[in-house]
PDB file of N, CA and C in Angstrom:
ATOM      1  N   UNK A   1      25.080  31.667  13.492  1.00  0.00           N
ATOM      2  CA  UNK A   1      25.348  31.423  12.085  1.00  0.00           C
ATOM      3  C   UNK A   1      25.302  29.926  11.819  1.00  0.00           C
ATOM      4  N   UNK A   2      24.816  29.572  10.501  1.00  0.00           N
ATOM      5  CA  UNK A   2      24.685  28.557  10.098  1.00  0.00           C
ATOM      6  C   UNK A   2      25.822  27.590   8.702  1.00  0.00           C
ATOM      7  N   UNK A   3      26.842  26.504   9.129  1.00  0.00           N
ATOM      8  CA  UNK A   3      27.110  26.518   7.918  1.00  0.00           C
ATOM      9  C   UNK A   3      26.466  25.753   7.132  1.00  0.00           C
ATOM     10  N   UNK A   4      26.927  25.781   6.102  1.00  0.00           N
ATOM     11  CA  UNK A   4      26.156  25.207   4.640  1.00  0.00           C
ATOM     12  C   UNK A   4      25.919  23.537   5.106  1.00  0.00           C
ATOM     13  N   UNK A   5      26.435  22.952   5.254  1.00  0.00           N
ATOM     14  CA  UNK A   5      25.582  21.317   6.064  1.00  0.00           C
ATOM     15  C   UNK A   5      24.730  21.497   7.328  1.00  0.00           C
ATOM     16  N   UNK A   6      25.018  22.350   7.931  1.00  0.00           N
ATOM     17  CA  UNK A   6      23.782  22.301   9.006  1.00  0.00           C
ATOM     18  C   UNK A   6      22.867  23.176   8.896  1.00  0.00           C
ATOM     19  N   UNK A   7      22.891  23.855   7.966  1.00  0.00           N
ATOM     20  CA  UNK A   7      21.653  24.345   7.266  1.00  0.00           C
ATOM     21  C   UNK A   7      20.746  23.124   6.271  1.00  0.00           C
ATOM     22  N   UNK A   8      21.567  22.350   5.438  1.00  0.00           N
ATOM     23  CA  UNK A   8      21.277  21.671   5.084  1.00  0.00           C
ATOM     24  C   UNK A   8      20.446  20.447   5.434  1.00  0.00           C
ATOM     25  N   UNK A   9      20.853  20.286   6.606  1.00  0.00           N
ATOM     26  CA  UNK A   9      20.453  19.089   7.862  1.00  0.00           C
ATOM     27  C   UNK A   9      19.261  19.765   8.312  1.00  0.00           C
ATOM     28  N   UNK A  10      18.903  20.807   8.132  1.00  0.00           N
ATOM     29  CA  UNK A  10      18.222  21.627   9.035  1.00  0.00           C
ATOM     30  C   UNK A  10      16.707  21.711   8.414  1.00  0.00           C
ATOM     31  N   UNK A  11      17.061  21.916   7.244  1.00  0.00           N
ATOM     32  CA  UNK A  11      15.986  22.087   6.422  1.00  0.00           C
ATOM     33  C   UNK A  11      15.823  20.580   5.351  1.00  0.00           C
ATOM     34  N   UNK A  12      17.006  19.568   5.701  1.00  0.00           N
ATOM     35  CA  UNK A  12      16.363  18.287   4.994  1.00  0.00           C
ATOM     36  C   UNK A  12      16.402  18.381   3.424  1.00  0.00           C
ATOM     37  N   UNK A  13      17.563  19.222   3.148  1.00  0.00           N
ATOM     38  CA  UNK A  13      18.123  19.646   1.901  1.00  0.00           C
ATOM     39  C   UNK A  13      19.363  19.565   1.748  1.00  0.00           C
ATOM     40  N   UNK A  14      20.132  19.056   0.810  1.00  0.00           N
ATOM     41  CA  UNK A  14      21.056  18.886  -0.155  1.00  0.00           C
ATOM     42  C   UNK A  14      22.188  19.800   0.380  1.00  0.00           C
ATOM     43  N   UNK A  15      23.399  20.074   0.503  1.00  0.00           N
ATOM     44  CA  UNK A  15      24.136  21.342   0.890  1.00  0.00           C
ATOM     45  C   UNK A  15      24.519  21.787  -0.981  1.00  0.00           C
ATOM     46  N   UNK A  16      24.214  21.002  -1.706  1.00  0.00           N
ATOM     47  CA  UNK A  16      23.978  21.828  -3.152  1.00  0.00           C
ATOM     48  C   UNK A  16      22.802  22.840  -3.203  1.00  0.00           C
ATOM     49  N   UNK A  17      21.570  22.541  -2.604  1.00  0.00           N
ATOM     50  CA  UNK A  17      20.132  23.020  -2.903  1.00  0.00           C
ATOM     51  C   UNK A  17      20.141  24.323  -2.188  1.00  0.00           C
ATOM     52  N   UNK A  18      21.511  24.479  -0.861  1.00  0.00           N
ATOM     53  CA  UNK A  18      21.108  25.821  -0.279  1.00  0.00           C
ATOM     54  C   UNK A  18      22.080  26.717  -0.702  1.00  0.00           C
ATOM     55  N   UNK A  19      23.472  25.992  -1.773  1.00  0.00           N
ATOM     56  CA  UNK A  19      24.383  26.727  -1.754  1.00  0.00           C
ATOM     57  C   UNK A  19      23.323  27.262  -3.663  1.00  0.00           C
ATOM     58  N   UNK A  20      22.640  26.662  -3.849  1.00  0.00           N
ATOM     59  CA  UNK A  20      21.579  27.063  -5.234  1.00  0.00           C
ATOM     60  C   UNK A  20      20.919  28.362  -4.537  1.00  0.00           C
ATOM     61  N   UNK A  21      20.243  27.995  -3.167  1.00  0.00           N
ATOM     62  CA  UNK A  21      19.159  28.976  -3.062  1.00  0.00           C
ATOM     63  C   UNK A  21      20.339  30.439  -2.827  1.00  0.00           C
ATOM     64  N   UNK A  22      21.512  29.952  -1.831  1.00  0.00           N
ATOM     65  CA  UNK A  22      22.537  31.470  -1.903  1.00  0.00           C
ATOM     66  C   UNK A  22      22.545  32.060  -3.502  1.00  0.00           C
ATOM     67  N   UNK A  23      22.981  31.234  -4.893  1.00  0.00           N
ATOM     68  CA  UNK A  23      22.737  31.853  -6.176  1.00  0.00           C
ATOM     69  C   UNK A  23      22.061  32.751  -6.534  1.00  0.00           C
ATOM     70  N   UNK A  24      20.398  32.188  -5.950  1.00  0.00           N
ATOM     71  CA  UNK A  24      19.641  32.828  -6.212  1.00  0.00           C
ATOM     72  C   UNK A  24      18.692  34.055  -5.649  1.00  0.00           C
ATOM     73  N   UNK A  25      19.887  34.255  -4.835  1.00  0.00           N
ATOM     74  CA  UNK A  25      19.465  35.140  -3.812  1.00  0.00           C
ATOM     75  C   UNK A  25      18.468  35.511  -2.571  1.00  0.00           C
ATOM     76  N   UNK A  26      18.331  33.937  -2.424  1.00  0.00           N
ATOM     77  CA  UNK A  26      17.628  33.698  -1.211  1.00  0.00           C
ATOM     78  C   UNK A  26      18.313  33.736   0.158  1.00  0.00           C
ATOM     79  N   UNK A  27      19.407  33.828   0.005  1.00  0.00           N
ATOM     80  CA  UNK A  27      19.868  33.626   1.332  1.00  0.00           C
ATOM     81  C   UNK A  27      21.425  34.802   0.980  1.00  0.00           C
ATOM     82  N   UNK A  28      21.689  35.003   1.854  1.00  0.00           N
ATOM     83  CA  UNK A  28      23.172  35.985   1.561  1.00  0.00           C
ATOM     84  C   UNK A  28      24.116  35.069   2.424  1.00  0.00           C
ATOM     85  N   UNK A  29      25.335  34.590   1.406  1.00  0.00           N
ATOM     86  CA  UNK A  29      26.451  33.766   2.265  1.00  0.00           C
ATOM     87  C   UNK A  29      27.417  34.591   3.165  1.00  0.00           C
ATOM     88  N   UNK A  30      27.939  34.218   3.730  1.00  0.00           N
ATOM     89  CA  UNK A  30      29.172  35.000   4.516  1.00  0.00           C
ATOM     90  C   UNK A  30      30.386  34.045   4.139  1.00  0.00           C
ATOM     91  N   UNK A  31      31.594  34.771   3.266  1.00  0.00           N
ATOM     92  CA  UNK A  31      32.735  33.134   3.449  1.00  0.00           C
ATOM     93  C   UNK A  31      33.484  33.628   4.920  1.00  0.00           C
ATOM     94  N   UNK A  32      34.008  32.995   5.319  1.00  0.00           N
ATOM     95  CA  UNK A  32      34.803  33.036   6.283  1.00  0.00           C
ATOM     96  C   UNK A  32      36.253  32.171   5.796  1.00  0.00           C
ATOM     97  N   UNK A  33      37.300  32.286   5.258  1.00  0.00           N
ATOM     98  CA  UNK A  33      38.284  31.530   4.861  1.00  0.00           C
ATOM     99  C   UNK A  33      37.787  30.777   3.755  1.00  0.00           C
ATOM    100  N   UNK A  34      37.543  29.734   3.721  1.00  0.00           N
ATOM    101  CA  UNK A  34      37.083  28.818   2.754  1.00  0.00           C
ATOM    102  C   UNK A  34      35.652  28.362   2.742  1.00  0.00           C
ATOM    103  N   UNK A  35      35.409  28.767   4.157  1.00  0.00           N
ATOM    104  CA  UNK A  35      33.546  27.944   4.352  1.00  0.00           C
ATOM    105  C   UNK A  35      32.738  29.206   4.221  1.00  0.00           C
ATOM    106  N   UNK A  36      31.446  28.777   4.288  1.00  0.00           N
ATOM    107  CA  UNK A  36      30.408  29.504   3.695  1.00  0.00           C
ATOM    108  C   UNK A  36      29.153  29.094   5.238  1.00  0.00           C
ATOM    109  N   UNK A  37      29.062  30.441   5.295  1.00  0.00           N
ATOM    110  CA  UNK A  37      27.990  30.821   6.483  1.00  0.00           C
ATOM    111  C   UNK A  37      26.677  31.153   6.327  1.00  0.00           C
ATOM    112  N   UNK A  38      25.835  31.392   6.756  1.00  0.00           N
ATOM    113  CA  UNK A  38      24.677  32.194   7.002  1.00  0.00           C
ATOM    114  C   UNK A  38      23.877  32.429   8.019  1.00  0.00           C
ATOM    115  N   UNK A  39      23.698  33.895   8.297  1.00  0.00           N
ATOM    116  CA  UNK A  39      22.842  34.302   9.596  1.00  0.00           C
ATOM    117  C   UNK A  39      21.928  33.955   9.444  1.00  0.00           C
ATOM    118  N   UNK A  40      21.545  33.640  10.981  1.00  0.00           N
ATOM    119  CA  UNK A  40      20.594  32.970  11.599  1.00  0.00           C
ATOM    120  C   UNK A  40      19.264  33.760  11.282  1.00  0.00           C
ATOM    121  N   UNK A  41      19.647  35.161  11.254  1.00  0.00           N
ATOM    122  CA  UNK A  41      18.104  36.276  10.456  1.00  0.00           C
ATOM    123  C   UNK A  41      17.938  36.027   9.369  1.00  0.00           C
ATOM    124  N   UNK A  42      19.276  35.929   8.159  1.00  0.00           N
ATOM    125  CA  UNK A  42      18.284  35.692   6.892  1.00  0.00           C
ATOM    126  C   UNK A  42      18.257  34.843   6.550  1.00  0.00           C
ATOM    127  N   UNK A  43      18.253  33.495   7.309  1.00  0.00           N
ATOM    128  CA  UNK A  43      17.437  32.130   7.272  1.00  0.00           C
ATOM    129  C   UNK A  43      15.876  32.532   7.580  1.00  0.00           C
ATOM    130  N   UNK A  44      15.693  33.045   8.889  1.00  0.00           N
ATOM    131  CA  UNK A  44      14.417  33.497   9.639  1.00  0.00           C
ATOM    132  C   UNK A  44      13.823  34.223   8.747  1.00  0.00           C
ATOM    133  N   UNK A  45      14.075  35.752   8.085  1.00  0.00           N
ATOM    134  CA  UNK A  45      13.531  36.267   6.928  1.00  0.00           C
ATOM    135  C   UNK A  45      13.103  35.266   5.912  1.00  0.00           C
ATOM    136  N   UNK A  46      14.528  33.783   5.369  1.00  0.00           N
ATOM    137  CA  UNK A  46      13.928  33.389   4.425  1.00  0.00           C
ATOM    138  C   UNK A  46      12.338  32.652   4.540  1.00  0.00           C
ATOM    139  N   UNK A  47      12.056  31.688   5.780  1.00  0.00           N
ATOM    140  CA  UNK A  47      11.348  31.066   6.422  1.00  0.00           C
ATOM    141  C   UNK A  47      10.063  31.855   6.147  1.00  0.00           C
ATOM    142  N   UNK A  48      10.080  33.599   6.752  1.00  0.00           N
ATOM    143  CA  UNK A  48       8.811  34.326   6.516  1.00  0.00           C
ATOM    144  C   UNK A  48       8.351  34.673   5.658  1.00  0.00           C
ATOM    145  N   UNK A  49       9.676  34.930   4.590  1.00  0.00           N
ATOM    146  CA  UNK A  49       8.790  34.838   3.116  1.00  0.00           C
ATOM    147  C   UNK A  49       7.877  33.468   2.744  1.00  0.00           C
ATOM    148  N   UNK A  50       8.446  33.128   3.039  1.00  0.00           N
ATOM    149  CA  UNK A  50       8.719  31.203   2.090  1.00  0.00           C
ATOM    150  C   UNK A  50       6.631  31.176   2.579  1.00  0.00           C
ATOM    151  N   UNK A  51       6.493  31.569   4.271  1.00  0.00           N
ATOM    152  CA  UNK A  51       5.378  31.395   5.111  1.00  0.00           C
ATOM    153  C   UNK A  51       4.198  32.323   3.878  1.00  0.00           C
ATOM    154  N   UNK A  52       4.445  33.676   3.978  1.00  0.00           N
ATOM    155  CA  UNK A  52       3.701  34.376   3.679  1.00  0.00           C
ATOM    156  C   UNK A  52       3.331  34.482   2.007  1.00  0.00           C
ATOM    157  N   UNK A  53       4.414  33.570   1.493  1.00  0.00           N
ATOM    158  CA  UNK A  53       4.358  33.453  -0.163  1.00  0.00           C
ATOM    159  C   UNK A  53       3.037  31.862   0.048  1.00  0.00           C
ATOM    160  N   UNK A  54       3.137  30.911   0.586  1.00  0.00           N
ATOM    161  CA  UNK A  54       2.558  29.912   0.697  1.00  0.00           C
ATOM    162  C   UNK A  54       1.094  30.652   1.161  1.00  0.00           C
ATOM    163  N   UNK A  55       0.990  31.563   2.336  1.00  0.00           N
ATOM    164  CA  UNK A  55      -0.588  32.129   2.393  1.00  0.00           C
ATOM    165  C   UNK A  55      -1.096  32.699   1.008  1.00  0.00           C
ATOM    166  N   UNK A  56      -0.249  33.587   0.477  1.00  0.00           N
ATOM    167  CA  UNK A  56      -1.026  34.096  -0.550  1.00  0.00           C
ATOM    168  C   UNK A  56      -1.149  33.427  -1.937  1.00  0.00           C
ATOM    169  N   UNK A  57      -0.303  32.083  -1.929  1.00  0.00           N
ATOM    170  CA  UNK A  57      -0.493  31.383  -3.149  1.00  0.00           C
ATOM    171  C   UNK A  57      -1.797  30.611  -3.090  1.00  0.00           C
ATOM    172  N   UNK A  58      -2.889  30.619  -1.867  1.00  0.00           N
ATOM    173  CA  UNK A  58      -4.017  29.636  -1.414  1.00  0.00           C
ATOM    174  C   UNK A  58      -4.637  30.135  -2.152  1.00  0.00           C
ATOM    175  N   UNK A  59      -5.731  29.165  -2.878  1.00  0.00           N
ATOM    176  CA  UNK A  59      -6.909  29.400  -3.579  1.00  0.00           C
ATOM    177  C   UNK A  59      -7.768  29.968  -2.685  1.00  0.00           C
ATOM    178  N   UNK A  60      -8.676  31.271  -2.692  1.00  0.00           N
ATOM    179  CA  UNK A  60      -9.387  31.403  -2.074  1.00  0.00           C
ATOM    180  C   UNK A  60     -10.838  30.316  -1.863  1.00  0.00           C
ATOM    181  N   UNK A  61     -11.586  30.456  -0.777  1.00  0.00           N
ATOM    182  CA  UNK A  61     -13.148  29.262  -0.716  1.00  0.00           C
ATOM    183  C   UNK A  61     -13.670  29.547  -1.766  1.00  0.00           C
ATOM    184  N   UNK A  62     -14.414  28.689  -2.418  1.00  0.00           N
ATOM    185  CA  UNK A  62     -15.104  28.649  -3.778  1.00  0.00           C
ATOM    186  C   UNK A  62     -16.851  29.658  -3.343  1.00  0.00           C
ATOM    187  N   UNK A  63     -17.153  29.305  -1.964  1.00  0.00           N
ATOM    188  CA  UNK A  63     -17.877  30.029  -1.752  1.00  0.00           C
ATOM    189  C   UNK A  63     -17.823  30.735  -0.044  1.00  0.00           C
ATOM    190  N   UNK A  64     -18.854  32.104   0.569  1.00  0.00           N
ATOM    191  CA  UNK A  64     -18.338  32.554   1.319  1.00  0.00           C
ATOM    192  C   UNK A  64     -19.620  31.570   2.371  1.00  0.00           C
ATOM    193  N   UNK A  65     -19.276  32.008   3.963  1.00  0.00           N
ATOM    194  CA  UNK A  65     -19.855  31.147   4.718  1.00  0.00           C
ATOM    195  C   UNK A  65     -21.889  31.590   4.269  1.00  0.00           C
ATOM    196  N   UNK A  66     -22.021  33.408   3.948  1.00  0.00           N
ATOM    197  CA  UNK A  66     -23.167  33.634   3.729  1.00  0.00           C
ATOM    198  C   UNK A  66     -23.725  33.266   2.851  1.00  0.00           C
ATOM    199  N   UNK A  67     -23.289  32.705   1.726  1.00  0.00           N
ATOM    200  CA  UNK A  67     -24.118  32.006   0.402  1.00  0.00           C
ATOM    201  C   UNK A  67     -24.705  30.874   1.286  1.00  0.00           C
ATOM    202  N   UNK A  68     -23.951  30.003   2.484  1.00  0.00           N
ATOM    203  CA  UNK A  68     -24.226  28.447   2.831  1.00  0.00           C
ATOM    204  C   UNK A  68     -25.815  28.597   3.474  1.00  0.00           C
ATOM    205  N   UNK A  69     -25.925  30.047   3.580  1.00  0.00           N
ATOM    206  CA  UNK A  69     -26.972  30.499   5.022  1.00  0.00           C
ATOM    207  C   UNK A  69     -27.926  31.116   3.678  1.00  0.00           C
ATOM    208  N   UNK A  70     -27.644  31.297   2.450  1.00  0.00           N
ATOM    209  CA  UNK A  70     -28.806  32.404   2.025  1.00  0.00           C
ATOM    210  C   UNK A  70     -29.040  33.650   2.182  1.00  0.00           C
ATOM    211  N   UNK A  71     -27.555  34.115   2.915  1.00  0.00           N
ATOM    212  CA  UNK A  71     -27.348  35.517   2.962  1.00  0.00           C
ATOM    213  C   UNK A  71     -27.137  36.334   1.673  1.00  0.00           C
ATOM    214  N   UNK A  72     -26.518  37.336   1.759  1.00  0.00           N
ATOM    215  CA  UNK A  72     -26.296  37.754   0.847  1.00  0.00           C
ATOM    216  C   UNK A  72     -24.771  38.548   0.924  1.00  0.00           C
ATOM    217  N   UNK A  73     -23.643  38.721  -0.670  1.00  0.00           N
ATOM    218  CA  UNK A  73     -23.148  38.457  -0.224  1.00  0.00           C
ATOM    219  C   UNK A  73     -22.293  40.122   0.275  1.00  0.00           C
ATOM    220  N   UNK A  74     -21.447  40.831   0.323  1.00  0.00           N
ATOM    221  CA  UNK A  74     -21.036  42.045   0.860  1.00  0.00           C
ATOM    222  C   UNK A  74     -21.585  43.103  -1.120  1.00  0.00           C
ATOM    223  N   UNK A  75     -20.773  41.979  -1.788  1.00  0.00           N
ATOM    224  CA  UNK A  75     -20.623  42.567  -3.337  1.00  0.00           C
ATOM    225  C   UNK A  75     -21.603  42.681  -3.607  1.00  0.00           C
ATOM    226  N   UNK A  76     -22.622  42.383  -3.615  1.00  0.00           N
ATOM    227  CA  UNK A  76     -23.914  42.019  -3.661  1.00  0.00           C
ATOM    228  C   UNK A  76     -24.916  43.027  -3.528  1.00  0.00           C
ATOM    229  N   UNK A  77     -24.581  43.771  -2.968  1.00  0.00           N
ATOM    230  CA  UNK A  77     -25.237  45.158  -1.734  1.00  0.00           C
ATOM    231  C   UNK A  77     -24.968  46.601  -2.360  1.00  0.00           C
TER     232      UNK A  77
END
């Protein structure tokens, strides 16, 4: 488990910016007495979204490698 500053330290963020991202339901806190936790998985979950949201936000190539060759292209056919 992680608390809220060494998560913070961790990711090079604010211990406001992660106790924001807990708000917003990026992360699920645990209190324990007065402090505020988080497992080490749904950090890791958050990480794989965060990964797989960044792949699919990529612009796809403007063109495919077979236009470069004069092929033709799958749609094409």
């Amino acid at each position: 488990m992680f608390s809220t500053g060494a998560l913070a330290a961790k990711f090079g963020r604010s211990p406001r910016t992660i106790r924001r991202w807990a708000e917003r339901g990026y992360l699920m806190p645990i209190h324990i007495g007065g402090a505020v936790f988080f497992r080490a998985e749904d950090v890791l979950q958050l990480l794989n979204d965060q990964l797989v949201m960044s792949i699919l936000e990529r612009k796809p190539p403007r063109s495919t490698p077979l236009e470069h060759v004069g092929g033709t292209r799958s749609s094409e056919l």
